[in-house]
N, C-alpha and C. Protein backbone atom coordinates (compact mmCIF):
# COMPACT_ATOMS: atom_id res chain seq x y z
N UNK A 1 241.03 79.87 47.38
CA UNK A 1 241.24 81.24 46.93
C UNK A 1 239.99 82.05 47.14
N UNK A 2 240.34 83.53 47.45
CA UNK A 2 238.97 83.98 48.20
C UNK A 2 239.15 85.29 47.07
N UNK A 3 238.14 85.56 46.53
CA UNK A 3 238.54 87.31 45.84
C UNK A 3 237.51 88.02 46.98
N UNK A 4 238.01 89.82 46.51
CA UNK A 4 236.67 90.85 47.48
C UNK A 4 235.33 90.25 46.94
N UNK A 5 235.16 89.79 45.50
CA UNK A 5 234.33 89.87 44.88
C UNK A 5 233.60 88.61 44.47
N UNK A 6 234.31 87.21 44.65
CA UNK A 6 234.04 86.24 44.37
C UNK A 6 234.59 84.96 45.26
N UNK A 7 233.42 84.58 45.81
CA UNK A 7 233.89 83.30 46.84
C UNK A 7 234.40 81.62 45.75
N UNK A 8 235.33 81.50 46.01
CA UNK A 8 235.59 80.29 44.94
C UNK A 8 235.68 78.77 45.97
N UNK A 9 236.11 79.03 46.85
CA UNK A 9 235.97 77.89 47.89
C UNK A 9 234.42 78.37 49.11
N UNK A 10 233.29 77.45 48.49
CA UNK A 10 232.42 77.89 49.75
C UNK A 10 232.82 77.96 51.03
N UNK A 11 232.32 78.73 52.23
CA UNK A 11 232.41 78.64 53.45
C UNK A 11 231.19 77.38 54.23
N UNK A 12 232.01 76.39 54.84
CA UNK A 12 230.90 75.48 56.17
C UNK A 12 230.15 76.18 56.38
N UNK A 13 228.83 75.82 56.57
CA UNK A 13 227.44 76.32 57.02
C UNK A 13 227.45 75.52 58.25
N UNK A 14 226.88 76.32 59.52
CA UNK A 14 227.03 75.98 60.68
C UNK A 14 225.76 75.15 60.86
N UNK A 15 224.88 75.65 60.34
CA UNK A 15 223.11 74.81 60.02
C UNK A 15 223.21 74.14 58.50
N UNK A 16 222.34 73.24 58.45
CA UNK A 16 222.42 72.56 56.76
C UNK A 16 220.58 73.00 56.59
N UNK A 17 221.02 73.38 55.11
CA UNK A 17 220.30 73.97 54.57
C UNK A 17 218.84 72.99 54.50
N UNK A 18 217.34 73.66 54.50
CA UNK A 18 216.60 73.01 54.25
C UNK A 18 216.48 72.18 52.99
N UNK A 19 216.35 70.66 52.69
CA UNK A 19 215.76 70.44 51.62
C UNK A 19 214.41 69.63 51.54
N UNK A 20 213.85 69.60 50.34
CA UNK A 20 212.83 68.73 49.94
C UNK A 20 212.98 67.18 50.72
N UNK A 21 211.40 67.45 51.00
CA UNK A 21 211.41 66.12 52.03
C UNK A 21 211.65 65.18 51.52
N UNK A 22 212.00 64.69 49.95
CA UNK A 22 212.17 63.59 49.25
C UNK A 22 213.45 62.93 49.82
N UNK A 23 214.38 64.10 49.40
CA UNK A 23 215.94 63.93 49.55
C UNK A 23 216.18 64.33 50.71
N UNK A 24 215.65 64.75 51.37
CA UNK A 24 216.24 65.06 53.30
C UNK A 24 216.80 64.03 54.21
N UNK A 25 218.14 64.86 54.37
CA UNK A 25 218.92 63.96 55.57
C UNK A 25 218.55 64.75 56.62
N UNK A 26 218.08 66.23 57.05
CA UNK A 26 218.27 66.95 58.07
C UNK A 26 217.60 65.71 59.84
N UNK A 27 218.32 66.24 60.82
CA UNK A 27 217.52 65.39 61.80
C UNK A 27 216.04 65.61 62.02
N UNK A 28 215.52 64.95 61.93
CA UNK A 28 214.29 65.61 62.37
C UNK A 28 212.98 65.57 61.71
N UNK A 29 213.85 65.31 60.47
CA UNK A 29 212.67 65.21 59.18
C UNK A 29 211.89 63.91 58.78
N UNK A 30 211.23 63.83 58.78
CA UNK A 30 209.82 62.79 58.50
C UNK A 30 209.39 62.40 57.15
N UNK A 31 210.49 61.58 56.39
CA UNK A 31 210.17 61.48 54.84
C UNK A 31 209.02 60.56 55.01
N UNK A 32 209.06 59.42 55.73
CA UNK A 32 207.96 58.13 55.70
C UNK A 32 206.59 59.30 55.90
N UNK A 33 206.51 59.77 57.03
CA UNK A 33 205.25 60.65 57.58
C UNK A 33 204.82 61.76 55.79
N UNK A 34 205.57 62.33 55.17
CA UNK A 34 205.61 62.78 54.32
C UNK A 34 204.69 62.43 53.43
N UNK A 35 205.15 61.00 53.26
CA UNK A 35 204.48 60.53 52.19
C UNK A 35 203.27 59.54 52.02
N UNK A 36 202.98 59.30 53.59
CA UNK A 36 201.65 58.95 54.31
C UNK A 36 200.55 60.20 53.91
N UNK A 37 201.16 61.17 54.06
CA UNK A 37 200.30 62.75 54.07
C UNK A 37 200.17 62.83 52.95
N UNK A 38 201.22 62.76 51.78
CA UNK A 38 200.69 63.01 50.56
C UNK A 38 199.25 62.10 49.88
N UNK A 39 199.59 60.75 50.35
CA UNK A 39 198.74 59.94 49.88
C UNK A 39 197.64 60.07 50.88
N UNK A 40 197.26 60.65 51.47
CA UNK A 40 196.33 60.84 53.08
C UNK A 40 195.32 62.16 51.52
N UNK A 41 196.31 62.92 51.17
CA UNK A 41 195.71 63.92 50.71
C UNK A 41 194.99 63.77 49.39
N UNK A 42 195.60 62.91 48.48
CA UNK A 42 195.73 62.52 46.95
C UNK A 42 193.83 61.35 47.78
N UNK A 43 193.87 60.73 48.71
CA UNK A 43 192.45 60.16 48.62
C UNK A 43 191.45 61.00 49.10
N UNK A 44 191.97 62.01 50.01
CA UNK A 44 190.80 63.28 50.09
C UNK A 44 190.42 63.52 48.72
N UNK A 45 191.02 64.01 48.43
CA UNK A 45 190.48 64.82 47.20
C UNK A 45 189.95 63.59 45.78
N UNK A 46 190.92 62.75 46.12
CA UNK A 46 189.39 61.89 45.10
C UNK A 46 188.06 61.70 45.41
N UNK A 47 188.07 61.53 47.17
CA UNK A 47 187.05 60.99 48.08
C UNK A 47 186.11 62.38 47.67
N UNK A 48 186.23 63.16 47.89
CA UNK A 48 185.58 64.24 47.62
C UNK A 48 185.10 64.93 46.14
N UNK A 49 185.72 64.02 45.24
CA UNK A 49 185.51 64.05 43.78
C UNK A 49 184.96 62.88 43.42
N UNK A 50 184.43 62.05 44.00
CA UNK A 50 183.27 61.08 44.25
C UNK A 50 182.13 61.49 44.58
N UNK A 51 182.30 62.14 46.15
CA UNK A 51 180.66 62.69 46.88
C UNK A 51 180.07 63.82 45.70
N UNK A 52 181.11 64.48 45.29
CA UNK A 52 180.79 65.49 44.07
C UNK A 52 179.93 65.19 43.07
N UNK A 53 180.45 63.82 42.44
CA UNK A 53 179.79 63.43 41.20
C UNK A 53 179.25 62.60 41.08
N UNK A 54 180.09 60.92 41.36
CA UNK A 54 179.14 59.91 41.52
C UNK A 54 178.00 59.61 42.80
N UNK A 55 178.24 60.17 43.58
CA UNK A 55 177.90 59.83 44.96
C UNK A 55 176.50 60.81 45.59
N UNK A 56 176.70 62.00 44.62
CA UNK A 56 174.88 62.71 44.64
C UNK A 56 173.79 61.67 43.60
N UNK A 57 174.24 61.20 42.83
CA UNK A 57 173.29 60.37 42.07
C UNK A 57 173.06 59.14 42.65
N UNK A 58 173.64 58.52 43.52
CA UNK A 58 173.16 57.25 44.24
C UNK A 58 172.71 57.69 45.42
N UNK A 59 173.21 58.87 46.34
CA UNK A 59 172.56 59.40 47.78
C UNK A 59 171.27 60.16 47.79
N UNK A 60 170.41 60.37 48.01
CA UNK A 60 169.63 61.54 47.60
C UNK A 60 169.11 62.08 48.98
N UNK A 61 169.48 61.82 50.58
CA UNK A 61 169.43 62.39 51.63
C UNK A 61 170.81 63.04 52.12
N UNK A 62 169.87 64.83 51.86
CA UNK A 62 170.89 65.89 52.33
C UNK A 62 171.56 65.32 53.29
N UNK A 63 170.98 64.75 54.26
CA UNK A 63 171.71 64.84 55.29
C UNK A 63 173.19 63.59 55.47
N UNK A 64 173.09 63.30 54.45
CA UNK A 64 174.52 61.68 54.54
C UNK A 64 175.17 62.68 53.39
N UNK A 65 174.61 63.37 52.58
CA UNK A 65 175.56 64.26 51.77
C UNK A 65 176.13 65.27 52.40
N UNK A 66 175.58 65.92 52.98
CA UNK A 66 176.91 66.96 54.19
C UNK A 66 177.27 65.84 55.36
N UNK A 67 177.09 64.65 55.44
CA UNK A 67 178.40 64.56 56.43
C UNK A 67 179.63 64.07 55.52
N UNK A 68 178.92 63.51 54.16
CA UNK A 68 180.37 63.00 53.39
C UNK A 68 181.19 64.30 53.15
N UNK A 69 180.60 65.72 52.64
CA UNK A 69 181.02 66.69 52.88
C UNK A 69 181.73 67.16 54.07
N UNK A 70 181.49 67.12 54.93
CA UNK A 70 182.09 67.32 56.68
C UNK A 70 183.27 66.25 56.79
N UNK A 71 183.06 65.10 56.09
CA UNK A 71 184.68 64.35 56.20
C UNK A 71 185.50 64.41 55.57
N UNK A 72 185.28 65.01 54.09
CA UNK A 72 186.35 64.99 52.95
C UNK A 72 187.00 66.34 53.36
N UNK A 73 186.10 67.48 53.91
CA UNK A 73 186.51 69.16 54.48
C UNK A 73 187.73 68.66 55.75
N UNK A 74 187.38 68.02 56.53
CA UNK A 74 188.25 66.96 57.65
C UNK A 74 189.50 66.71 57.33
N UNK A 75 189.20 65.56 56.60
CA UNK A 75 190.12 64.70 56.17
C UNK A 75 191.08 65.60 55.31
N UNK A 76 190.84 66.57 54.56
CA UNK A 76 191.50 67.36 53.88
C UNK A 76 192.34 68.66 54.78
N UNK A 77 191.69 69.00 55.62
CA UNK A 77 192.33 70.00 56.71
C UNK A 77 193.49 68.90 57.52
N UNK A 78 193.29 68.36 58.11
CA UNK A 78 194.20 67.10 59.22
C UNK A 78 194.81 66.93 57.96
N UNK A 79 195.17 66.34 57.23
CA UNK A 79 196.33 65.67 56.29
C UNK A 79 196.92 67.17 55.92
N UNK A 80 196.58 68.46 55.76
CA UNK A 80 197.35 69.69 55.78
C UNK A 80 198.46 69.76 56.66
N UNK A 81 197.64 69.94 57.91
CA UNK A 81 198.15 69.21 59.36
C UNK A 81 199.52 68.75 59.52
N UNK A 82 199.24 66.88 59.09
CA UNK A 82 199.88 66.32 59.28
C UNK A 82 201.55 66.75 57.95
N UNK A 83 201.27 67.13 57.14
CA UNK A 83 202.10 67.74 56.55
C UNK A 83 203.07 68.77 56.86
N UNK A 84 202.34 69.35 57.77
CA UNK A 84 203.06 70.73 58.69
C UNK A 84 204.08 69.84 60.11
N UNK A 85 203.33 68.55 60.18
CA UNK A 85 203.75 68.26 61.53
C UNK A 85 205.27 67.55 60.81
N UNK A 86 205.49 67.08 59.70
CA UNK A 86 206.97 66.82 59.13
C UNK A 86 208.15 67.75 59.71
N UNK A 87 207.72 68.98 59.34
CA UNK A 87 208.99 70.41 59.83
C UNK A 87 208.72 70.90 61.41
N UNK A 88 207.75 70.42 62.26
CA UNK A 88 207.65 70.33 63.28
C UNK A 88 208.77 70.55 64.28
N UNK A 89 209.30 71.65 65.33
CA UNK A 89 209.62 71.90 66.06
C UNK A 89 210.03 70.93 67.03
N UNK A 90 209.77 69.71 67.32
CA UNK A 90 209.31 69.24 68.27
C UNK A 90 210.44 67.37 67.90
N UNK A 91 210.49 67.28 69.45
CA UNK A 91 211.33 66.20 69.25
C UNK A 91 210.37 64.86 68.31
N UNK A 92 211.18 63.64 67.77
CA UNK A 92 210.72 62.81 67.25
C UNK A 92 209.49 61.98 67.61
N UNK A 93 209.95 61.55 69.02
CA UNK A 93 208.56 61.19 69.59
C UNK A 93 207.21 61.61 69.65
N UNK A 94 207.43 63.06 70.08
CA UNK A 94 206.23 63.66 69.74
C UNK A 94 205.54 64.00 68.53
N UNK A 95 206.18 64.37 67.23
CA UNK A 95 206.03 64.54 66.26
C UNK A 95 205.54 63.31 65.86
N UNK A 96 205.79 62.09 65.89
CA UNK A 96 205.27 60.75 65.41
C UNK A 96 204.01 60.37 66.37
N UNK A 97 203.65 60.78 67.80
CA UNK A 97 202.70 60.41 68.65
C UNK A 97 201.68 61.36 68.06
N UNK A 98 201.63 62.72 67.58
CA UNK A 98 200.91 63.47 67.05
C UNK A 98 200.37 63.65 66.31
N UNK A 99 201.21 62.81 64.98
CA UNK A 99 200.64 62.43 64.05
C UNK A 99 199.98 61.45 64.20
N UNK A 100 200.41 60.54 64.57
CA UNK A 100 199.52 59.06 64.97
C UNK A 100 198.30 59.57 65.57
N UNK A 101 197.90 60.38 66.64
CA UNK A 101 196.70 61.21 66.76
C UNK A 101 195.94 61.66 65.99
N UNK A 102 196.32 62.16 64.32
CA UNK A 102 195.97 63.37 63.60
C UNK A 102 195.39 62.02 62.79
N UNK A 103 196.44 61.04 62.38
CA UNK A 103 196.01 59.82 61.14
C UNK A 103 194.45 58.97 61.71
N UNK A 104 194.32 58.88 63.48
CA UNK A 104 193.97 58.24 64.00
C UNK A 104 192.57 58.86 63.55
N UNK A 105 192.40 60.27 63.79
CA UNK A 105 191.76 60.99 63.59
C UNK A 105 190.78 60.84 62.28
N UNK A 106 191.77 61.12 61.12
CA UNK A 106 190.98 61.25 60.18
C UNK A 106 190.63 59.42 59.76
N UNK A 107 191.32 58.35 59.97
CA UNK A 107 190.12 56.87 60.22
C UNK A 107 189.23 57.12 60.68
N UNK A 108 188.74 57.47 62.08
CA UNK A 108 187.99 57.31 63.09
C UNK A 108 186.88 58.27 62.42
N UNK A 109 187.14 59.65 62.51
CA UNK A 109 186.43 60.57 62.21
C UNK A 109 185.70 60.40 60.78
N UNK A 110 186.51 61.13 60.22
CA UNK A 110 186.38 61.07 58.62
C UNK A 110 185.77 59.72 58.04
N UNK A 111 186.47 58.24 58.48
CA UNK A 111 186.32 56.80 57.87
C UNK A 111 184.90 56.62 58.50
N UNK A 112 184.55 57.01 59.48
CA UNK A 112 183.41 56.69 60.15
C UNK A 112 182.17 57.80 59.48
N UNK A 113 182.49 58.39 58.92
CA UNK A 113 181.20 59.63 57.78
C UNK A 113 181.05 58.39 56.80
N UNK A 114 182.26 58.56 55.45
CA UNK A 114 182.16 58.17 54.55
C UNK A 114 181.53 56.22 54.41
N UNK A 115 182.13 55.37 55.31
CA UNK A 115 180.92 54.19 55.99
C UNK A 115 179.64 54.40 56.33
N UNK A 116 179.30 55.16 56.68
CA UNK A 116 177.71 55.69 57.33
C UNK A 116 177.28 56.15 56.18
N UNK A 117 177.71 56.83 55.34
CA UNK A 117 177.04 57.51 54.05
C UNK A 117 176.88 56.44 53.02
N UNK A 118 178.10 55.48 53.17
CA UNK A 118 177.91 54.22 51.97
C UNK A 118 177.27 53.05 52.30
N UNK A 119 177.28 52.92 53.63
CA UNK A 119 176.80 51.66 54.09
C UNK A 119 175.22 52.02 54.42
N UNK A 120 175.22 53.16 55.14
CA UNK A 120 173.93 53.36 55.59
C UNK A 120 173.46 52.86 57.14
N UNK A 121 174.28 52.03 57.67
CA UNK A 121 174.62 52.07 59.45
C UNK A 121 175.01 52.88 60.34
N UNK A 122 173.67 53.73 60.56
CA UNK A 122 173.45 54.52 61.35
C UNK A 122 174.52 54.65 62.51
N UNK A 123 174.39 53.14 63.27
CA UNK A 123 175.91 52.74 64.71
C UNK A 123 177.22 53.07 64.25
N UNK A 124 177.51 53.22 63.17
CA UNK A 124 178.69 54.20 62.77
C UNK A 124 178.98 55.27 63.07
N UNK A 125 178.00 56.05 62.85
CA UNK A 125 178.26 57.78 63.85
C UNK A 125 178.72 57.53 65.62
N UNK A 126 179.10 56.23 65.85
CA UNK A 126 178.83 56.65 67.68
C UNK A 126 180.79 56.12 67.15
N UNK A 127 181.28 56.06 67.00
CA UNK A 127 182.64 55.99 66.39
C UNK A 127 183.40 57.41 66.22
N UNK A 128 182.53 58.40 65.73
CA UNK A 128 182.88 59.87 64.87
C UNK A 128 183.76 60.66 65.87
N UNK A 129 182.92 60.77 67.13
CA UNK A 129 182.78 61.41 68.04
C UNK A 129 184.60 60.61 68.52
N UNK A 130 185.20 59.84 68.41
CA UNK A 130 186.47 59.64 69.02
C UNK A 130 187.34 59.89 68.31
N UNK A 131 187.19 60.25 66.95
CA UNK A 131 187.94 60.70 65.90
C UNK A 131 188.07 61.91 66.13
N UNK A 132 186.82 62.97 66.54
CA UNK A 132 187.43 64.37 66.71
C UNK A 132 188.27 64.40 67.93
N UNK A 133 188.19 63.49 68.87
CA UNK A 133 188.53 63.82 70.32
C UNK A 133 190.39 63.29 69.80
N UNK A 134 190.11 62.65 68.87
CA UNK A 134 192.01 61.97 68.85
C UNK A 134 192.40 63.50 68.10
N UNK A 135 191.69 64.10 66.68
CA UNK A 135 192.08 65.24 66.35
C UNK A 135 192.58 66.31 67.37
N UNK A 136 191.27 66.23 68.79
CA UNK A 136 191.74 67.07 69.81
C UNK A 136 193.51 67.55 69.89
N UNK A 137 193.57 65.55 70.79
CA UNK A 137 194.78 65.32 71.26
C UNK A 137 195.83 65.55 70.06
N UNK A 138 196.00 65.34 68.85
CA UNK A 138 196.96 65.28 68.14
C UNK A 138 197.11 67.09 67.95
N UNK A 139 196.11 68.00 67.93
CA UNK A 139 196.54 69.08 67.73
C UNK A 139 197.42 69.80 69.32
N UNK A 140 196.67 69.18 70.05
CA UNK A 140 197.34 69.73 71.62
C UNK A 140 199.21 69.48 71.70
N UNK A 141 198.99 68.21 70.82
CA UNK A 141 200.54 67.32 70.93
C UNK A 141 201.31 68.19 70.27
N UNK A 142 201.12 68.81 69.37
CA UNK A 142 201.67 69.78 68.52
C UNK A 142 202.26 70.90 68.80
N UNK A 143 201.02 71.23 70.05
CA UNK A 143 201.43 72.76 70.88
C UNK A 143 202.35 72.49 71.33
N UNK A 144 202.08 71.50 72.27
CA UNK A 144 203.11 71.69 73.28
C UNK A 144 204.89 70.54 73.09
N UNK A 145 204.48 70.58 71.53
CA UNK A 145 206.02 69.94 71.38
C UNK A 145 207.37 70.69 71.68
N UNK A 146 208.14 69.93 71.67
CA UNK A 146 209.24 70.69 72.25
C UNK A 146 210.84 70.77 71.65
């Protein structure tokens, strides 16, 4: 029954509506990747609520304290990222190769600061440098998804 004024039987939606990545059936959607990112993000921000508090009282060279700074700023931007790359445009493959770029990234990059700052092995920084270059590739993968 249809009134001017009141729809009582909904009409088929030709698209299905977005939902929360928890409960998402839509194609396309990335609950596992989702929740890699959340927890990608939930250790930024402790990691960085460490260098904050405990981690100036045991470091006392500026210079291992801005790079732990430079990886948690990282690691916290890329897991944004990889969050965006869930609703991603772009077929499955790519969306999962991109991320795998972006995750690769913040190990390599990011994991290779916060080791050098705790360990104090200098040969750790020659690692860093392939972490931004995977960030490169995982943001390029993004562009040109399809």
């Amino acid at each position: 029954l249809k009134s001017s004024r009141l729809e009582l039987v909904p009409q088929r939606r030709s698209e299905p509506l977005a939902a929360s990545p928890r409960g998402s059936k839509m194609p396309g959607d990335s609950p596992n990747l989702w929740h890699v990112s959340c927890y990608s993000g939930a250790l930024a921000v402790a990691l960085g609520a460490f260098g904050a508090h405990a981690l100036r009282s045991r470091v006392k060279d500026p210079k291992l304290l801005d790079a732990w700074d430079t990886a948690v700023k990282y690691h916290l931007l890329h897991t944004t990222v990889l969050l965006t790359a869930t609703k991603q445009p772009a077929d499955r493959a790519n969306r999962t190769l991109s991320s795998a770029f972006l995750l690769a990234g913040n190990m390599l990059f990011s994991g290779s600061l916060y080791l050098l700052v705790l360990t104090g092995i200098k040969k750790l920084g020659i690692v860093t440098p392939f972490g931004g270059a995977s960030y490169i590739v995982g943001w390029l993968m993004l562009a040109h998804g399809k």
